[in-house]
C-alpha atoms as a PDB file:
ATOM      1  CA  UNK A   1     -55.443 134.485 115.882  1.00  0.00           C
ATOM      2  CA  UNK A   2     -55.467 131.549 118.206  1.00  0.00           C
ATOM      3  CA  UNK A   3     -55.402 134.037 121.105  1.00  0.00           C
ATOM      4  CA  UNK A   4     -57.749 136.936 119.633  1.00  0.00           C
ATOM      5  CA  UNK A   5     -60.891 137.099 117.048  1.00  0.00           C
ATOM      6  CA  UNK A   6     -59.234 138.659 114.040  1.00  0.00           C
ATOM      7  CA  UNK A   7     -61.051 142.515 114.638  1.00  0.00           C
ATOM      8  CA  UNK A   8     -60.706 142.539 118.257  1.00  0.00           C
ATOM      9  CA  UNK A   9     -56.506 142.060 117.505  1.00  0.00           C
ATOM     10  CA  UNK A  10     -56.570 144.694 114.739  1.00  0.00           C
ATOM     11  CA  UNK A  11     -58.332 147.470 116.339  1.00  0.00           C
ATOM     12  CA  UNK A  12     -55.917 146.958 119.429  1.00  0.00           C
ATOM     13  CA  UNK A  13     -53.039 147.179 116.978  1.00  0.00           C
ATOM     14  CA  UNK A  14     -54.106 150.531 115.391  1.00  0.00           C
ATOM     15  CA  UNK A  15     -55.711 152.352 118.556  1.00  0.00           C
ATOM     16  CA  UNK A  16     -52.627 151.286 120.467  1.00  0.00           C
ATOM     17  CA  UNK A  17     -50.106 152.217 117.309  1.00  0.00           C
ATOM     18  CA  UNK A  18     -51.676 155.368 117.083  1.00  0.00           C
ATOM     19  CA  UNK A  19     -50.666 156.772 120.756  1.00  0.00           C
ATOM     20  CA  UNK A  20     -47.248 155.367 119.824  1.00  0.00           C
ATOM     21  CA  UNK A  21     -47.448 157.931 117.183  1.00  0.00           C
ATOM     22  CA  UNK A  22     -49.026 160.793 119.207  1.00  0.00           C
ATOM     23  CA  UNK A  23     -46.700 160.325 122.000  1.00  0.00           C
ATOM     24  CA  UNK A  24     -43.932 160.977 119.350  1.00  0.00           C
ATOM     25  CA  UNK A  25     -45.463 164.015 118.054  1.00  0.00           C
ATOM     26  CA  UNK A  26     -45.611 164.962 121.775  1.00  0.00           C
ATOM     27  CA  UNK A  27     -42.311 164.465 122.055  1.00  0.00           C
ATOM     28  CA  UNK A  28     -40.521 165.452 118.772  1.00  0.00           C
ATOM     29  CA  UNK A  29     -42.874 169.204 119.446  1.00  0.00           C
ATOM     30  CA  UNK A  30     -44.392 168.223 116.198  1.00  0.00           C
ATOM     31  CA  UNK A  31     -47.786 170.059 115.611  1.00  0.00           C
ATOM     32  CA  UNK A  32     -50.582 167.658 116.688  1.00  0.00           C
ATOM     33  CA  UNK A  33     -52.954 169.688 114.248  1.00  0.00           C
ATOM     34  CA  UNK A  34     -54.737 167.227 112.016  1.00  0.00           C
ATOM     35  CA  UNK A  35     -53.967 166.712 107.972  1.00  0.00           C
ATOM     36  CA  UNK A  36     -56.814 167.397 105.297  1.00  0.00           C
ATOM     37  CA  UNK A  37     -59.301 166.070 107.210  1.00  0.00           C
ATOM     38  CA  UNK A  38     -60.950 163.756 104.516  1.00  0.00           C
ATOM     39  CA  UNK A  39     -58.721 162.736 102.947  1.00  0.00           C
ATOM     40  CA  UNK A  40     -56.557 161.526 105.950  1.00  0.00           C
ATOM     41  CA  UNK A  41     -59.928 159.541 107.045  1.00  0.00           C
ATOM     42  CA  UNK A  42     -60.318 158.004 103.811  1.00  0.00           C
ATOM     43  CA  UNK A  43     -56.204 156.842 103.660  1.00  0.00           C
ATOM     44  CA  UNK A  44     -57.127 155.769 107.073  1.00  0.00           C
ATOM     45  CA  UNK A  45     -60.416 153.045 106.217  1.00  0.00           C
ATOM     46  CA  UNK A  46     -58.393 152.455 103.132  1.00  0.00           C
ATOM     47  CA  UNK A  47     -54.971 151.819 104.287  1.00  0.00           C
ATOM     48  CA  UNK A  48     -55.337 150.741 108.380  1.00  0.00           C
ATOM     49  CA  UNK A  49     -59.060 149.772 108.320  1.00  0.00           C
ATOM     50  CA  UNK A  50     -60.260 147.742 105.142  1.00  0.00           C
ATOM     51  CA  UNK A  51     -56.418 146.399 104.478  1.00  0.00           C
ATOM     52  CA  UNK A  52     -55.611 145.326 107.974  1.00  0.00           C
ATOM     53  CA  UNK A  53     -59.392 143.892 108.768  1.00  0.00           C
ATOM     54  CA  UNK A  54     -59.288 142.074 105.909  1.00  0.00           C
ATOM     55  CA  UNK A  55     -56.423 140.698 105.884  1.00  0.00           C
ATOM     56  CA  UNK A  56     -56.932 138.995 109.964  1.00  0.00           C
ATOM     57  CA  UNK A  57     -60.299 137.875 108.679  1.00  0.00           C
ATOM     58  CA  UNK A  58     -58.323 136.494 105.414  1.00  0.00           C
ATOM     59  CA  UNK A  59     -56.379 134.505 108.620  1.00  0.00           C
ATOM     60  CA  UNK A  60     -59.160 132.789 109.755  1.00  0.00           C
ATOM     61  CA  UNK A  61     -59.933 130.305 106.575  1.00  0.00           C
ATOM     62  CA  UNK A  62     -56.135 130.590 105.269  1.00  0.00           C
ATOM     63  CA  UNK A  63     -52.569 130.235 105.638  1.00  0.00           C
ATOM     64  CA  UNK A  64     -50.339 132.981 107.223  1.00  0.00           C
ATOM     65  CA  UNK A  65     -48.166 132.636 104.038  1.00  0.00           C
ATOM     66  CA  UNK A  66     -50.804 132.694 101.714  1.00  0.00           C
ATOM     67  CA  UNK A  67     -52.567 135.541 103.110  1.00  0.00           C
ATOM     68  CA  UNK A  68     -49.791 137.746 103.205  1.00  0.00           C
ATOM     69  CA  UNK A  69     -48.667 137.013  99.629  1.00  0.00           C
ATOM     70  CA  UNK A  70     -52.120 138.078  98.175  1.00  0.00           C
ATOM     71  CA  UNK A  71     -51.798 141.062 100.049  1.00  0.00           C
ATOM     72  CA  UNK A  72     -48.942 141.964  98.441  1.00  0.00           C
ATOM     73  CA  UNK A  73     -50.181 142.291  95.160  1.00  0.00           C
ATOM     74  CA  UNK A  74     -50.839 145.807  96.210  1.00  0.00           C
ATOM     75  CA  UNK A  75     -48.077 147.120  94.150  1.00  0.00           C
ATOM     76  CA  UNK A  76     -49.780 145.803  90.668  1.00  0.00           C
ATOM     77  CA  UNK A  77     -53.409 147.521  92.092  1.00  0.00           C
ATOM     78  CA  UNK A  78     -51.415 150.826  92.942  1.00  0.00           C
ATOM     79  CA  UNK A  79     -50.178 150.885  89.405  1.00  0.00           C
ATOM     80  CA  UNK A  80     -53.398 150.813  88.148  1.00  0.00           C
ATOM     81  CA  UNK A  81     -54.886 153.424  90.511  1.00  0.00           C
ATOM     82  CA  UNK A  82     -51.700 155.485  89.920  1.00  0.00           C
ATOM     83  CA  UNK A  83     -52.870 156.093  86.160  1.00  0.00           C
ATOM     84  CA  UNK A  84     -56.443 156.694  86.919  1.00  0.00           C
ATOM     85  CA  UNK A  85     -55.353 158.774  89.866  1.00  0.00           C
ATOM     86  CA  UNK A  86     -52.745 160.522  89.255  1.00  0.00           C
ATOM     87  CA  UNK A  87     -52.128 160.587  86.089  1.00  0.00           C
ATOM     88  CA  UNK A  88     -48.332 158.700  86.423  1.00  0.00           C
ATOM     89  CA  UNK A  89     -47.678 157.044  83.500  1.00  0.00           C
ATOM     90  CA  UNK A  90     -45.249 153.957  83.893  1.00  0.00           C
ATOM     91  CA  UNK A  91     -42.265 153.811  81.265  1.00  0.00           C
ATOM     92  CA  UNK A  92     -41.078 150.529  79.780  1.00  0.00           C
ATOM     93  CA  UNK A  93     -38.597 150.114  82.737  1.00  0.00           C
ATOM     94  CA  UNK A  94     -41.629 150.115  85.193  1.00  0.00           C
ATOM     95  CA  UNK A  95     -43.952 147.775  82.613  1.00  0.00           C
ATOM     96  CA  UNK A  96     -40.557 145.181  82.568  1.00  0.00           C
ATOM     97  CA  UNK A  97     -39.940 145.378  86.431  1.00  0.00           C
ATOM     98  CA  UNK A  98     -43.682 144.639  87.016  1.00  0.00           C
ATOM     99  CA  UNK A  99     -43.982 141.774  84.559  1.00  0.00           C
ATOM    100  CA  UNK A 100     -40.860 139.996  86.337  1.00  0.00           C
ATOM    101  CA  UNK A 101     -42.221 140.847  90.024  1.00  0.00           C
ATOM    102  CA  UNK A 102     -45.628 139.612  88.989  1.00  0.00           C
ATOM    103  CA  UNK A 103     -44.344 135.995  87.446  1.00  0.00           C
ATOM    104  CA  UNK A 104     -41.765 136.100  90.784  1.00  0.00           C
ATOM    105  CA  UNK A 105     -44.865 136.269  92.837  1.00  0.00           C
ATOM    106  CA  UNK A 106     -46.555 133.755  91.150  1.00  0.00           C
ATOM    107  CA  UNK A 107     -43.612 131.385  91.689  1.00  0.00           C
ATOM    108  CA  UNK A 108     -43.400 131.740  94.974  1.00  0.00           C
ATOM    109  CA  UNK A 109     -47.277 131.688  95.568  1.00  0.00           C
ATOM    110  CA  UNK A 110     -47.716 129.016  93.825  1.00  0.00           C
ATOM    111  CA  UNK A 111     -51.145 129.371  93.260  1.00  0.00           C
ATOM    112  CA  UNK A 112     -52.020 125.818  91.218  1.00  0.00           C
ATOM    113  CA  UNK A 113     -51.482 123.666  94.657  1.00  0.00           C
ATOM    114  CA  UNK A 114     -52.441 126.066  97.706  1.00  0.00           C
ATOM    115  CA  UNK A 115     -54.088 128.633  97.237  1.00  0.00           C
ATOM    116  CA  UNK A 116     -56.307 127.725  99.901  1.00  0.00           C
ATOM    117  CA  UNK A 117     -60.450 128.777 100.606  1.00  0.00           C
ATOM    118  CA  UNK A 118     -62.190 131.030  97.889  1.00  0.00           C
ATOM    119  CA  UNK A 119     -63.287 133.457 100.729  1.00  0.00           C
ATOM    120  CA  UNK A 120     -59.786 133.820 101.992  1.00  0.00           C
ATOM    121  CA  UNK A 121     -58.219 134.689  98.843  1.00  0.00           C
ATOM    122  CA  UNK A 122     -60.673 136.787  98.061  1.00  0.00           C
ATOM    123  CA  UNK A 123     -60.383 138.808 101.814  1.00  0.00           C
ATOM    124  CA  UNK A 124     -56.828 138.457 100.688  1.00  0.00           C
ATOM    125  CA  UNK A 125     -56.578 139.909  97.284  1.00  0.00           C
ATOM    126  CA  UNK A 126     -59.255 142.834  98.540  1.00  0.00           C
ATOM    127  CA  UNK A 127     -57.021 144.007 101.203  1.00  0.00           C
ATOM    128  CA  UNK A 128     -53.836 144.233  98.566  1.00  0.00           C
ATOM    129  CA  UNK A 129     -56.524 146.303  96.957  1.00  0.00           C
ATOM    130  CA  UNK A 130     -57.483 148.458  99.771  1.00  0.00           C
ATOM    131  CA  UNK A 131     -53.890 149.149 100.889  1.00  0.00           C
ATOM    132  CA  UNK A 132     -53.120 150.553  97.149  1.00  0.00           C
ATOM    133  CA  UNK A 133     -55.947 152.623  97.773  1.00  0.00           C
ATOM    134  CA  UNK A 134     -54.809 154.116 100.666  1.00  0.00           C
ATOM    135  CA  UNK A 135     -50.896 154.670  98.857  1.00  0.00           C
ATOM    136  CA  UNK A 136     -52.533 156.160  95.788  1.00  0.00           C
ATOM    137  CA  UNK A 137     -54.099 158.566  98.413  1.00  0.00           C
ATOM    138  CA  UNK A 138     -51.720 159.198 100.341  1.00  0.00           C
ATOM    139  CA  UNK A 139     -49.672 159.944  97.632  1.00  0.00           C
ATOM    140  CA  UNK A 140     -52.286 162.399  96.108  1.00  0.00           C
ATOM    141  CA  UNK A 141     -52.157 164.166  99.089  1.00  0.00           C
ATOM    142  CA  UNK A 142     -48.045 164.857  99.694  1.00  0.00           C
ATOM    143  CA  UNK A 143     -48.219 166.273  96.102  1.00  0.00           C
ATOM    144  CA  UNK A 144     -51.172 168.777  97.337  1.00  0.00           C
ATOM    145  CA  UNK A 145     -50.115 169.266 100.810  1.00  0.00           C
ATOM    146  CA  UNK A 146     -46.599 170.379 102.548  1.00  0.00           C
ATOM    147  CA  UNK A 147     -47.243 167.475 105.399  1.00  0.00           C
ATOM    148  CA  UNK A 148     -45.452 165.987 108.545  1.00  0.00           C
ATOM    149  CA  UNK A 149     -44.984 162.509 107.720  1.00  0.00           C
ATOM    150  CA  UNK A 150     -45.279 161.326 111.144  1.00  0.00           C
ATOM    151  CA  UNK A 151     -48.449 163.887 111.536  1.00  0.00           C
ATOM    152  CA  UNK A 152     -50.231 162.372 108.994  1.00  0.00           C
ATOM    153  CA  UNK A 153     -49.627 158.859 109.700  1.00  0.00           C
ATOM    154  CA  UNK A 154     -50.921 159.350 113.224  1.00  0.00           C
ATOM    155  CA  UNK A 155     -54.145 160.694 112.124  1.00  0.00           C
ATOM    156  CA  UNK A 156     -54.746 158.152 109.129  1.00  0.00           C
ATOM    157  CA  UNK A 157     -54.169 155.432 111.596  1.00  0.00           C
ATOM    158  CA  UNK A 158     -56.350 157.643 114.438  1.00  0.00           C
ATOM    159  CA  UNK A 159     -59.055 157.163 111.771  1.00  0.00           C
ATOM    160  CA  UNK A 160     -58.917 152.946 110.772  1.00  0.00           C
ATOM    161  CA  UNK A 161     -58.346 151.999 114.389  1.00  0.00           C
ATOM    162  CA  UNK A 162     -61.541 154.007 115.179  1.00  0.00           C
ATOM    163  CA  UNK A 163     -63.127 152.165 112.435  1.00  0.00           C
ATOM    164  CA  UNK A 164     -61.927 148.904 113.592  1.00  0.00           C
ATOM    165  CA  UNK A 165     -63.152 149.568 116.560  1.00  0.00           C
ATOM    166  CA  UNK A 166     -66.618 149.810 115.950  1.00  0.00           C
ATOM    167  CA  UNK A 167     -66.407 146.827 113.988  1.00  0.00           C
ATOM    168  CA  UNK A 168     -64.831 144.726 116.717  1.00  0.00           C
ATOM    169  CA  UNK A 169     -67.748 146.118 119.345  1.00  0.00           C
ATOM    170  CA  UNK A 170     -70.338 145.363 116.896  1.00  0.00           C
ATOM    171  CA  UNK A 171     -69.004 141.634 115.591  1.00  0.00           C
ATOM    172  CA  UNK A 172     -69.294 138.772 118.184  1.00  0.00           C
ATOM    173  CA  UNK A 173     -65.540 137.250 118.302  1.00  0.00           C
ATOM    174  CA  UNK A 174     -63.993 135.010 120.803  1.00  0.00           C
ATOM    175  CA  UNK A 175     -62.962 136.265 124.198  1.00  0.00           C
ATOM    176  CA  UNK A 176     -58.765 137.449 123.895  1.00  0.00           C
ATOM    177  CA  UNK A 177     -56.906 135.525 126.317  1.00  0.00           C
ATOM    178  CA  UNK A 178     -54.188 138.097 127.782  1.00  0.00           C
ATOM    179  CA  UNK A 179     -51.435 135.363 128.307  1.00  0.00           C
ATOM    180  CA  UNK A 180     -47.605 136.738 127.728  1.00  0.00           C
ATOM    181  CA  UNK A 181     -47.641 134.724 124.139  1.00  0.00           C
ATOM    182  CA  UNK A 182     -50.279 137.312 123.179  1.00  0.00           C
ATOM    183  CA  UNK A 183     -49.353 140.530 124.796  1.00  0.00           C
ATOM    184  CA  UNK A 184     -45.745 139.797 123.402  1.00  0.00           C
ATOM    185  CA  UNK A 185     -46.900 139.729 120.149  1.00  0.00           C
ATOM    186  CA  UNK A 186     -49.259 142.307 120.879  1.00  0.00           C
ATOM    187  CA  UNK A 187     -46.560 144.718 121.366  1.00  0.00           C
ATOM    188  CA  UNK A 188     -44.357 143.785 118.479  1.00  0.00           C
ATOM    189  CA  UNK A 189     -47.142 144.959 116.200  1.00  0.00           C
ATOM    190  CA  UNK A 190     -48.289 147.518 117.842  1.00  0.00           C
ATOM    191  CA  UNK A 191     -45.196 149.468 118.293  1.00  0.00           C
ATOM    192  CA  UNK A 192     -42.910 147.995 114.779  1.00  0.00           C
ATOM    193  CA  UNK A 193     -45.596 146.476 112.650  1.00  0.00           C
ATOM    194  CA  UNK A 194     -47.946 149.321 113.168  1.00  0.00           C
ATOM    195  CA  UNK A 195     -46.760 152.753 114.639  1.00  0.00           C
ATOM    196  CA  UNK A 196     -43.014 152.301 113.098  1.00  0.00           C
ATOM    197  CA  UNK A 197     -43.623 150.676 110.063  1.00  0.00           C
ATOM    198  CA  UNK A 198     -46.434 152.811 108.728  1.00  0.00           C
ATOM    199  CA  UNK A 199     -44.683 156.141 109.480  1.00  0.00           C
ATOM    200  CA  UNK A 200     -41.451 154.202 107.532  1.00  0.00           C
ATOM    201  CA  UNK A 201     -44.190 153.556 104.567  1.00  0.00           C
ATOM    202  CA  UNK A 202     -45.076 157.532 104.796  1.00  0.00           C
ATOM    203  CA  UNK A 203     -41.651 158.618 103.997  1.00  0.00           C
ATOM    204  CA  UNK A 204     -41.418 156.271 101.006  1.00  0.00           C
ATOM    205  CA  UNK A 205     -44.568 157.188  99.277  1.00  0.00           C
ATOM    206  CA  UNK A 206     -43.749 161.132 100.237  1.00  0.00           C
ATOM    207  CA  UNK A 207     -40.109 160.356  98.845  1.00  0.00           C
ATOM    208  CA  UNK A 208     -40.249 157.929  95.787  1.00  0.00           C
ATOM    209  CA  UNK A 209     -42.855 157.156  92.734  1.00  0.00           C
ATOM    210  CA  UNK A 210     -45.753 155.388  93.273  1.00  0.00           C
ATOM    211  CA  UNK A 211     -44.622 152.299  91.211  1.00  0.00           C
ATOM    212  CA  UNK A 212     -41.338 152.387  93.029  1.00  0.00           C
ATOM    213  CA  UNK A 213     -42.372 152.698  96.257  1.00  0.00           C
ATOM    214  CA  UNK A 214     -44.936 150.014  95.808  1.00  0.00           C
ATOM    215  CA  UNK A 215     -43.071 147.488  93.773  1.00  0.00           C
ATOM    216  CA  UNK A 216     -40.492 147.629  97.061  1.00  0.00           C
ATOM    217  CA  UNK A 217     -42.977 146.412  99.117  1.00  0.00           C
ATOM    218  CA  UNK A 218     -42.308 143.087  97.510  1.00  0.00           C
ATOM    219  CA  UNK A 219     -39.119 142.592  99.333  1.00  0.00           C
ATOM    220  CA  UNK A 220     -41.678 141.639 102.035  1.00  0.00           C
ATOM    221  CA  UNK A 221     -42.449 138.466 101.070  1.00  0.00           C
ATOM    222  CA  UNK A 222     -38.704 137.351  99.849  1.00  0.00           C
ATOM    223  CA  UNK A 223     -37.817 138.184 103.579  1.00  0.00           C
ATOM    224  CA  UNK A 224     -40.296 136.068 105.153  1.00  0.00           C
ATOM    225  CA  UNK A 225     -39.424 133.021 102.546  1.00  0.00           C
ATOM    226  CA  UNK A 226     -35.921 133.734 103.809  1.00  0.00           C
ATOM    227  CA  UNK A 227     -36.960 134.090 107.277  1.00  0.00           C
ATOM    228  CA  UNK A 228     -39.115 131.061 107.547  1.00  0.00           C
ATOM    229  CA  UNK A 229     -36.394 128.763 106.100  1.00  0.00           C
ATOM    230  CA  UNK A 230     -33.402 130.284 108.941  1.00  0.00           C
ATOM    231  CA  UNK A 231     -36.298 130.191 111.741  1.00  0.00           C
ATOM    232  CA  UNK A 232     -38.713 127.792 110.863  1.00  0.00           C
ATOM    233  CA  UNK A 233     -36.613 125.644 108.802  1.00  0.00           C
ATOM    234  CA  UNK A 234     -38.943 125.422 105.874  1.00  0.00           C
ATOM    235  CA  UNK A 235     -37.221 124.710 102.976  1.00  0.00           C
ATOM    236  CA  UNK A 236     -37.631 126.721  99.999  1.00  0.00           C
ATOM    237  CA  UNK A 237     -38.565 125.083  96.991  1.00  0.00           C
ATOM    238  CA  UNK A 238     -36.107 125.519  93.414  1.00  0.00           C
ATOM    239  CA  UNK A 239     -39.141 127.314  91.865  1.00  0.00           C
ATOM    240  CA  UNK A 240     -39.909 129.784  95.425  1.00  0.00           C
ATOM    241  CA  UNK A 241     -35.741 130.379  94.915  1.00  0.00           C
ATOM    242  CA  UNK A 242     -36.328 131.067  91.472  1.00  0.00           C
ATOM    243  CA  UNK A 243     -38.905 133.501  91.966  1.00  0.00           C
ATOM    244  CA  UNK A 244     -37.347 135.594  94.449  1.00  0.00           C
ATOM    245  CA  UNK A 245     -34.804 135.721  92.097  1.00  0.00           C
ATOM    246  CA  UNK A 246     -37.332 137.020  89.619  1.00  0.00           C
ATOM    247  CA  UNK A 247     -39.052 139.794  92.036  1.00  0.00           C
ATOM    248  CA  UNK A 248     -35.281 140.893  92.743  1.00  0.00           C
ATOM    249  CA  UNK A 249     -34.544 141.483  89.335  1.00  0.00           C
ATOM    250  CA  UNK A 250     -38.023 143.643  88.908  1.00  0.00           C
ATOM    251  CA  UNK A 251     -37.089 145.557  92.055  1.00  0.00           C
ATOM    252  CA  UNK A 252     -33.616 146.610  90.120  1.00  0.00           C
ATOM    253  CA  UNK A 253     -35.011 147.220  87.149  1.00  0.00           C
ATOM    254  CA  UNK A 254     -38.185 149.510  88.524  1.00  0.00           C
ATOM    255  CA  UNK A 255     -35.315 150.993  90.496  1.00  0.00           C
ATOM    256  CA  UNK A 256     -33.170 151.964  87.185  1.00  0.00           C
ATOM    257  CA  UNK A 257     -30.093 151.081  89.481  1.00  0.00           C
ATOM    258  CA  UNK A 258     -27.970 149.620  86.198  1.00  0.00           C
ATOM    259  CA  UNK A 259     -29.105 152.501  84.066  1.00  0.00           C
ATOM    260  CA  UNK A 260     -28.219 154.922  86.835  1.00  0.00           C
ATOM    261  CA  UNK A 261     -24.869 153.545  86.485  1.00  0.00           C
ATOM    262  CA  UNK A 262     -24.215 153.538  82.858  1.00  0.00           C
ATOM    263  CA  UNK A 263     -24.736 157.041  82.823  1.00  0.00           C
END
């Protein structure tokens, strides 16, 4: 953000991510015949669009940390949305595993002393929202549909950078200043944040429950706290440590790992 207004970055992401992708359908011989047609465009404003554009403007009035924290309350949303979607009921394992996530989350959000503007937590919070959205539909439409994973997150992505788009020609934003710091970090997102990562995300939801794959999501987070204290050297607090410990022990129990063993 201090080289780019927030939409302008974000629909150069996406547009860029998504001939990443269509270069790989190219050259995998994949079909480049488009998904369900609706509801790939709605996964797309949900999932690329209102998540991602939300989030950057979250950036402008907020932290990096405490933006992407709110947006990973996702998984808790995409429970919800799960039941009224799909009808997936979660069992006691799944209800235990969120409860610890969610109080690991709070820990290491600590949302008492900096939780920063109320217009950036709320951008925040509604692009966790949106991006359960766009899993719940996504995940609607592997059940309905025998889909190429990479196919479909091409298209999906096709369809929220074109919508970012339009928003970043129609919003006045500062002018991007094409130095090396941004088109470096330019093409980290656009070819592993974006292209790789999403198409990673696709065979997740397409492979695992919707709690599972969402409550994994929250190893996110634990990696940047970890990240930021080997790179950055910011020191995690005993109560951050403490709740990564917590989120770890929701991911094994959503994951039925030690019941998988006892039997």
């Amino acid at each position: 953000m201090a080289h780019a207004g927030p939409f302008d970055f974000a629909a150069l992401r996406y547009l860029l991510g998504t001939s990443v992708l269509f270069a790989a359908l190219l050259v995998s011989r994949q079909s480049l015949r488009p998904p369900p047609l609706l509801p790939t465009i709605l996964i797309g404003l949900c999932q690329t669009a209102a998540f991602q554009g939300l989030e950057q403007w979250a950036l402008l009035d907020g932290g990096a940390g405490h933006v992407a924290l709110l947006a990973y309350t996702m998984p808790f949303w995409a429970v919800l949305l799960a039941r009224l979607l799909l009808g997936e009921k979660p069992t006691r394992r799944h209800w235990l595993g969120l409860a610890l996530a969610a109080l690991g989350l709070l820990c290491i959000i600590e949302p008492w002393h900096r939780m920063g503007s109320v217009l950036s937590t709320t951008l925040a919070l509604a692009g966790g929202a949106a991006w359960a959205g766009g899993t719940v539909l996504s995940k609607r439409l592997f059940r309905t549909h025998t889909l190429s994973v990479l196919n479909l997150t091409a298209w999906q992505m096709l369809a929220g950078g074109v919508a970012l788009g339009i928003v970043a020609l129609a919003v006045p934003q500062r002018s991007i200043d094409w130095d090396w710091a941004f088109i470096g970090g330019l093409a980290y997102s656009v070819v592993l944040a974006s292209a790789v990562a999403w198409w990673l995300w696709s065979i997740v939801l397409q492979r695992l429950p919707t709690t599972v794959a969402s409550l994994s999501s929250l190893g996110v987070p634990i990696v940047s706290v970890l990240l930021a204290w080997m790179i950055l050297h910011e020191q995690p607090s005993v109560l951050e440590l403490f709740g990564i410990a917590l989120v770890l022990l929701g991911l094994v129990a959503v994951s039925g790992i030690g019941a998988r063993q006892r039997t």
